[in-house]
Structures are given as C-alpha cells and as structure tokens.
Protein backbone atom coordinates (compact mmCIF):
# COMPACT_ATOMS: atom_id res chain seq x y z
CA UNK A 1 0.00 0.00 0.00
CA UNK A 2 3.15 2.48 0.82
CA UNK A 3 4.38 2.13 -2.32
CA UNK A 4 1.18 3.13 -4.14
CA UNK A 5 0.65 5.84 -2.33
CA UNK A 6 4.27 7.31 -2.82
CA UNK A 7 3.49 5.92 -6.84
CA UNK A 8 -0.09 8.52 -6.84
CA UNK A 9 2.06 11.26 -4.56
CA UNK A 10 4.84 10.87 -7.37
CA UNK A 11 2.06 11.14 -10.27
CA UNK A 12 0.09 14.21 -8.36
CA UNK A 13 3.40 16.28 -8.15
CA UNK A 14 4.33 15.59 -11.89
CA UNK A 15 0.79 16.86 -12.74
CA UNK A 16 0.60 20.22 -10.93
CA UNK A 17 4.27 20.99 -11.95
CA UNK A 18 2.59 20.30 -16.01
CA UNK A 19 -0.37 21.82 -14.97
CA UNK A 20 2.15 25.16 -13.34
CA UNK A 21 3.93 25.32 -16.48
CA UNK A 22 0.76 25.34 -18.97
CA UNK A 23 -0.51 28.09 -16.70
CA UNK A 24 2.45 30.30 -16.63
CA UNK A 25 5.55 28.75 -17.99
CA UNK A 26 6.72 28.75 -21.77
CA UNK A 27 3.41 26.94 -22.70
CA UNK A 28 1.47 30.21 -21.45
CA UNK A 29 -0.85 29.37 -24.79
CA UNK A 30 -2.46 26.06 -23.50
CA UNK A 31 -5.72 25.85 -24.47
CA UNK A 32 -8.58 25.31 -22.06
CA UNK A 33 -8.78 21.56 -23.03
CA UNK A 34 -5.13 20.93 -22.06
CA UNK A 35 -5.72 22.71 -18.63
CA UNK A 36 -8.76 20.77 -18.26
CA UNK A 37 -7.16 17.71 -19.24
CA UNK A 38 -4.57 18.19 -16.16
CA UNK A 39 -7.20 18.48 -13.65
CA UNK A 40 -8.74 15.83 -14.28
CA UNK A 41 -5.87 14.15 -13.94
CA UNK A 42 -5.45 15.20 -10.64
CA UNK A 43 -8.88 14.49 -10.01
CA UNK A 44 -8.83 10.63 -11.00
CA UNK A 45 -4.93 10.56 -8.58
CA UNK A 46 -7.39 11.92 -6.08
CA UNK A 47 -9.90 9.12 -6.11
CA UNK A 48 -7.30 6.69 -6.27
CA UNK A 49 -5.47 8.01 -3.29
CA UNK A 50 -8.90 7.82 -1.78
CA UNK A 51 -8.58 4.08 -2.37
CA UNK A 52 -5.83 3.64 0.05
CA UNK A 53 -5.77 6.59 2.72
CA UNK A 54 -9.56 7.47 2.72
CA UNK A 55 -10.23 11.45 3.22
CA UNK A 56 -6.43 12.34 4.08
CA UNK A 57 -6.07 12.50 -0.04
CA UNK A 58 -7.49 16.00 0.53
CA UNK A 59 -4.94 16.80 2.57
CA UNK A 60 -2.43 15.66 0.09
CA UNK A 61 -3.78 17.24 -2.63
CA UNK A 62 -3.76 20.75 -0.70
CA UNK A 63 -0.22 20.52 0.26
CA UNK A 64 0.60 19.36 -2.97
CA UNK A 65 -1.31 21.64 -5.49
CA UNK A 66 -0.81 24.86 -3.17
CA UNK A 67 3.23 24.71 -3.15
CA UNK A 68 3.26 24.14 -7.10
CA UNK A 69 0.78 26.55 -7.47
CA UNK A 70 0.40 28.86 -4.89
C-alpha cells in the first residue's frame, strides 16, 4: 500500500508541476482543453489516493497543489 501511495504522490506532483507550467511557464498558450485535461488528472490521482488513505487525499492534494501553485 506504501508504495502506491508514494506511486499517486509521485504522479500528483508531476501533474501540478505540467499543470504550473501550462498556466504560466513557456506553454502560457495552453488551451482550455489541455488545462482541463490536467485536472482531471489530478482528479482521478485523487480518487485513487482515496482508495488507500480514505479522506487524508485531501490533505495531500492541498499541500501538494498549493506549493506548485500557490
């Protein structure tokens, strides 16, 4: 189960650094379906992480999303 979670933590970070970068990096022109795209992304991570640690993914998900993107 640890190494799941650490898989989904791994997979959330890698999307909200893509998701940082199509918001205000060099790919500043990313269309609404590519942002889109990367949350929901992060939202099926979320429900996975839900799988294995319940309602603590929210807490995850804050700490993760709000230092890549403020």
């Amino acid at each position: 189960m640890e190494s799941e979670v650490a898989l989904l933590r791994a997979r959330i970070e890698q999307e909200c650094a893509a998701l940082r970068l199509a918001l205000d990096g060099f790919a500043i022109s990313a269309s609404h379906e590519a942002i889109s795209a990367r949350y929901d992304r992060l939202s099926a991570c979320k429900a996975e992480l839900e799988h294995f640690i319940g309602s603590q993914a929210d807490e995850v998900m804050y700490e993760v999303y709000t230092r890549h993107l403020g």
